[in-house]
Protein backbone atom coordinates (compact mmCIF):
# COMPACT_ATOMS: atom_id res chain seq x y z
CA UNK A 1 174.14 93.09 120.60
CA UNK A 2 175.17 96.15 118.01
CA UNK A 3 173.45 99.46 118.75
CA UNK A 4 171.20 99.15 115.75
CA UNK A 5 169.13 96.31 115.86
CA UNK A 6 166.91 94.59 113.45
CA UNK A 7 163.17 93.56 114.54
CA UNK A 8 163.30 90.52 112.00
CA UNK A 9 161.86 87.03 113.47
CA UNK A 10 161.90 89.46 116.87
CA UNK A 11 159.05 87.87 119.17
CA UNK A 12 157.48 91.23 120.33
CA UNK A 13 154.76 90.93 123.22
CA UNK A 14 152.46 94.13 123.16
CA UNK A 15 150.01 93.99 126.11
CA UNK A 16 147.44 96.50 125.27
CA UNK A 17 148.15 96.21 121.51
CA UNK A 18 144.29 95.60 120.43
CA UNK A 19 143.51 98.89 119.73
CA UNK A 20 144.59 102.65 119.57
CA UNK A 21 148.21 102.75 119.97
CA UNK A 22 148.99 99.38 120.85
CA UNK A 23 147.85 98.55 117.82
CA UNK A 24 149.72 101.30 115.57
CA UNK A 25 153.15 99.56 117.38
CA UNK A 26 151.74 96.04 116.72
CA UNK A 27 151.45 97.04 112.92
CA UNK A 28 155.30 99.02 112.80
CA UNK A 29 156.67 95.90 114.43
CA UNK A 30 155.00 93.79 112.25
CA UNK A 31 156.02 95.56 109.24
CA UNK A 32 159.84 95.61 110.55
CA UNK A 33 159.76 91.65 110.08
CA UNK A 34 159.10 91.07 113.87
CA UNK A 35 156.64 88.40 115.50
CA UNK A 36 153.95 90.15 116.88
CA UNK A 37 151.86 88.88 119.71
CA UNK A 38 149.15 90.85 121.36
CA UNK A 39 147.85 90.81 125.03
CA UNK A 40 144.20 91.87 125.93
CA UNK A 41 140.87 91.29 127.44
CA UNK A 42 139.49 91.43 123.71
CA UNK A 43 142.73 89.86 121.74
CA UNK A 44 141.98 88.25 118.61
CA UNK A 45 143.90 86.84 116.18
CA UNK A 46 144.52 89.29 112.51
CA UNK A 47 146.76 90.10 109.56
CA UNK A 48 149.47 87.96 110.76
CA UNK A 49 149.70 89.58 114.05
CA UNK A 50 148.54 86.88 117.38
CA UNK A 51 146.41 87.62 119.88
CA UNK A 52 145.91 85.93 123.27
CA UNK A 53 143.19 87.07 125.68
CA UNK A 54 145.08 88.25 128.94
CA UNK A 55 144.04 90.47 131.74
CA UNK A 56 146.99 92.73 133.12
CA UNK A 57 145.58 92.63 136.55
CA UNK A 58 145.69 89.08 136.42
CA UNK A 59 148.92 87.51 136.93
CA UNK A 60 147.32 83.68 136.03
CA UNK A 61 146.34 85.00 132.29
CA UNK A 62 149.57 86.96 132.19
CA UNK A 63 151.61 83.57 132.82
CA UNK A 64 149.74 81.27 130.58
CA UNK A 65 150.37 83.86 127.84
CA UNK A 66 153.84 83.98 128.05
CA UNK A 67 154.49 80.87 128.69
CA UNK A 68 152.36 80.27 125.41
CA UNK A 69 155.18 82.56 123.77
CA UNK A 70 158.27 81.51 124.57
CA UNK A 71 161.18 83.80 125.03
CA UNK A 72 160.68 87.47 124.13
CA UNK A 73 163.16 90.14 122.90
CA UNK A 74 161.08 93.15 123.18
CA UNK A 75 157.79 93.51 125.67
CA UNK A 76 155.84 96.55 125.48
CA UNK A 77 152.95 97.76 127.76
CA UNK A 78 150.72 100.28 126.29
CA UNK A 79 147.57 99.65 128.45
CA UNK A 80 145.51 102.21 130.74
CA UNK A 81 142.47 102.93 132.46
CA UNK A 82 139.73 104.72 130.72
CA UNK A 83 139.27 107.48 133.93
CA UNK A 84 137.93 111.03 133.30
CA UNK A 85 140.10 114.09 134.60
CA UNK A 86 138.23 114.45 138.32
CA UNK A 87 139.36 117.40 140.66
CA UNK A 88 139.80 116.58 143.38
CA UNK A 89 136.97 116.84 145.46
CA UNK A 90 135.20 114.92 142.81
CA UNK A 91 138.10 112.47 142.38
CA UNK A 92 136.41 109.10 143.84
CA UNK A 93 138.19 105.55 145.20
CA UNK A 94 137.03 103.48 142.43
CA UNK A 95 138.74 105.61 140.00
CA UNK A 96 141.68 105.40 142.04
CA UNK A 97 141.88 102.32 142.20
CA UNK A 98 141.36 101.42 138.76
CA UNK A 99 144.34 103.73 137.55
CA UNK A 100 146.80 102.44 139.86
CA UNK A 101 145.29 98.79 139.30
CA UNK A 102 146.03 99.11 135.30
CA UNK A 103 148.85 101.13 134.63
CA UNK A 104 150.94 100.90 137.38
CA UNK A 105 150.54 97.75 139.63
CA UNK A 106 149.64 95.93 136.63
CA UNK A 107 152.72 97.36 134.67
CA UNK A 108 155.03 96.02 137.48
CA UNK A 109 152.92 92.51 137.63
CA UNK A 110 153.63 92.26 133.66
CA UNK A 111 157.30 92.82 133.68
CA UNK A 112 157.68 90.77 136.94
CA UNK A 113 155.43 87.73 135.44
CA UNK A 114 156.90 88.23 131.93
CA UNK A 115 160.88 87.75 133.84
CA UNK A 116 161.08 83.99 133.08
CA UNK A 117 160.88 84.41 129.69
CA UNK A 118 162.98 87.91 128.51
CA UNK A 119 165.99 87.37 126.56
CA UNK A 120 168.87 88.28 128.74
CA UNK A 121 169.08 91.31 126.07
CA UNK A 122 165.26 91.94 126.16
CA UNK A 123 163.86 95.19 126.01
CA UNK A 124 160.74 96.26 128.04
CA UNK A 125 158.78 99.43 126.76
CA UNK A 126 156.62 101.20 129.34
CA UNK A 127 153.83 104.31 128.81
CA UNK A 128 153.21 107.31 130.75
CA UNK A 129 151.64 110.18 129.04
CA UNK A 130 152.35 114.30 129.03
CA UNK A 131 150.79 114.77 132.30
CA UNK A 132 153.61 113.09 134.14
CA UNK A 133 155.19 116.80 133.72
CA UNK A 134 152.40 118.63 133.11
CA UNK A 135 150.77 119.59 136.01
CA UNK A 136 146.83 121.00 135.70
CA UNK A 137 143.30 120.93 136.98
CA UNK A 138 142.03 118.01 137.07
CA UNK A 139 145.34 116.47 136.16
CA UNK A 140 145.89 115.02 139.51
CA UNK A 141 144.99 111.24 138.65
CA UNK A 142 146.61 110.81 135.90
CA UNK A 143 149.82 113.00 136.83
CA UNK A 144 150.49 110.86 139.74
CA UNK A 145 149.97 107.10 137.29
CA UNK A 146 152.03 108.35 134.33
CA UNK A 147 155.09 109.79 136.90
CA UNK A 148 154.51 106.12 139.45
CA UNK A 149 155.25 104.63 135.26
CA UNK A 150 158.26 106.79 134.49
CA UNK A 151 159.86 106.23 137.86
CA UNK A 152 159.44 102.47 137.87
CA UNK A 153 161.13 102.51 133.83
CA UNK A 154 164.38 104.22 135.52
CA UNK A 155 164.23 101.94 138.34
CA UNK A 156 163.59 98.50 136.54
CA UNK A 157 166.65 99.76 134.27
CA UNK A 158 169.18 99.68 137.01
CA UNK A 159 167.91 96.42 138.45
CA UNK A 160 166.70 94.28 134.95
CA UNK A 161 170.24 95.09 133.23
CA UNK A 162 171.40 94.06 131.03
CA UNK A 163 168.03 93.95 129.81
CA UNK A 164 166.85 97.77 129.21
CA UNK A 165 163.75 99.60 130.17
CA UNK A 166 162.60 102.79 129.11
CA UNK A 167 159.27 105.06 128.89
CA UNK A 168 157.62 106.56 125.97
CA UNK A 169 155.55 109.24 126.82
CA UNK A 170 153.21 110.38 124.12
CA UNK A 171 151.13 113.92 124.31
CA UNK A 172 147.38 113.83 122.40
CA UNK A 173 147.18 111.30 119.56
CA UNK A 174 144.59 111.08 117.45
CA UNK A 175 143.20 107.26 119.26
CA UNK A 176 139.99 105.76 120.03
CA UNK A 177 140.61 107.01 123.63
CA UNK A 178 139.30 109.92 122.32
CA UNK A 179 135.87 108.87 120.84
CA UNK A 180 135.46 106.82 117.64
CA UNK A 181 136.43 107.38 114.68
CA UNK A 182 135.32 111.21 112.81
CA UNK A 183 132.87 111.33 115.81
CA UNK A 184 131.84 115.10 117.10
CA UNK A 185 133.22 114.26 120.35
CA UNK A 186 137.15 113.25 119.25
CA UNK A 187 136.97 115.55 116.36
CA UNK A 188 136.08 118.52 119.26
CA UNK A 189 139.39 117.36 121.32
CA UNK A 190 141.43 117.55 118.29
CA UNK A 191 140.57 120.80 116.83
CA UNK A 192 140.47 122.39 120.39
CA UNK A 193 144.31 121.23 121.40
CA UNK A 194 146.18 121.39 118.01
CA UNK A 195 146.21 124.96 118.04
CA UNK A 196 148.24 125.30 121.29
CA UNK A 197 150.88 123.32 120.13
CA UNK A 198 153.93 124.44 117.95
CA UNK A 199 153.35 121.93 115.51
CA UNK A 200 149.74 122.75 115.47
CA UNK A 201 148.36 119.39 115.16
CA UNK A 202 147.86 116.11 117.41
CA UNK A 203 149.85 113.41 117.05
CA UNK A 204 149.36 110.44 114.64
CA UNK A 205 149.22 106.89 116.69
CA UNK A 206 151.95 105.68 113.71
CA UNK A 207 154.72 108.45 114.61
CA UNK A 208 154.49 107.17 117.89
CA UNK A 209 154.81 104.15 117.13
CA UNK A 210 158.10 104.88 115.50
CA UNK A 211 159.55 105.60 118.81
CA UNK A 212 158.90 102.58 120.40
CA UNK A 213 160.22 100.53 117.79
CA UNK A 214 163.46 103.15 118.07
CA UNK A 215 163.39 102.24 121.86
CA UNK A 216 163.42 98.37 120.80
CA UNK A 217 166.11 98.65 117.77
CA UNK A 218 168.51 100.97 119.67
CA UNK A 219 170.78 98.72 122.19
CA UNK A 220 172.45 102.33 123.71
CA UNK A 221 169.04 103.66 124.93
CA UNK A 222 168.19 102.87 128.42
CA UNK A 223 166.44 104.00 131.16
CA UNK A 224 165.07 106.99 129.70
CA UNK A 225 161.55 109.03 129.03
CA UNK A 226 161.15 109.50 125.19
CA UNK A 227 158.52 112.51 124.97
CA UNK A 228 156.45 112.65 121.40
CA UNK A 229 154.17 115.32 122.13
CA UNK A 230 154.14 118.40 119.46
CA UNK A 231 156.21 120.46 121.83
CA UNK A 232 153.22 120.04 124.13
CA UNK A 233 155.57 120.63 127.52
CA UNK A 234 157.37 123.81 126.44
């Protein structure tokens, strides 16, 4: 495999990739000539893109949609709890629960169920998120998910090789995790963090998505944490 890889008549499995920023990376890949498949409790099929209905926490609907597949090149995971930002007295079981459940037992259910059928050069794609590193106030949740994610990356790296694993972790993009579209609510979070970053702005979910298809197309990066976040951790 050369260092520089093209993503044409690539089968690329996003699981998470119905909305937000799964679906930004569904559209790049797409665009890059790849087969694009998408995993999620709401999949549907559009624009040339598939979508099977799959449950992360599930390893049954995981299975039946890979097998439904065939072998994959490149497997991303973008999904995540929707949690608030709890302190901790406030910080509850359920919401534990539900964070861990999602993004990080689920993440290692995926790439475990998903095994059979990765190309022996495969690449798997993981997401954490800013607060891995940045530690806050009612950060705590959230810190401890997105580090669990970039610790299992550099771990599954060493023990899936050939195949390699790495993390992207994005800062705030401009999603529907943050409210719908032009609503008061997302346009608040926006206008209230872009100043404190040296770009000033939020990201855009397609510049993202340029990284991940970077992590796919580049056969020399590997078990690494690729931060897009406006300079958001200096």
């Amino acid at each position: 495999m050369s260092a520089l890889n093209s993503l044409h008549q690539q089968n690329v499995v996003i699981v998470g990739g119905t909305s937000g920023l799964g679906r930004a990376i569904a559209q790049a890949a797409k665009n890059a000539g790849a087969i694009v498949t998408v995993l999620g409790r709401s999949a549907s099929t559009h624009e040339g893109i598939t979508g099977i209905s799959a449950d992360i926490t599930d390893a049954s609907s995981l299975g039946q949609a890979f097998a439904s597949i065939g072998p994959i090149q490149h497997l991303v995971l973008t999904s995540g709890a929707r949690v608030g930002s709890p302190k901790l007295p406030a910080l509850s079981e359920e919401e534990l629960q539900l964070a861990f459940s999602v993004k990080v037992f689920g993440y290692v259910k995926a790439v475990q169920v998903a095994l059979p059928y990765l190309a022996a050069d495969a690449s798997v794609t993981l997401t954490s998120g800013i607060l891995a590193r940045k530690p806050g106030p009612g950060g705590l949740l959230k810190s401890m998910v997105n580090a669990s994610v970039e610790a299992m990356g550099k771990n599954l790296a060493k023990e899936l090789a050939p195949r390699r694993v790495n993390v992207v972790s994005p800062g705030v993009i401009d999603t529907e995790l943050w409210g719908a579209p032009g609503s008061d609510a997302r346009n608040a979070v926006m206008e209230k963090v872009a100043p404190g970053l040296p770009v000033g702005r939020v990201g855009q979910p397609g510049e993202v998505a340029q990284v991940y298809l970077m992590a796919m197309q580049n056969g020399f990066i590997n078990g690494t944490v690729l931060d897009v976040e406006g300079g958001g951790l200096l």
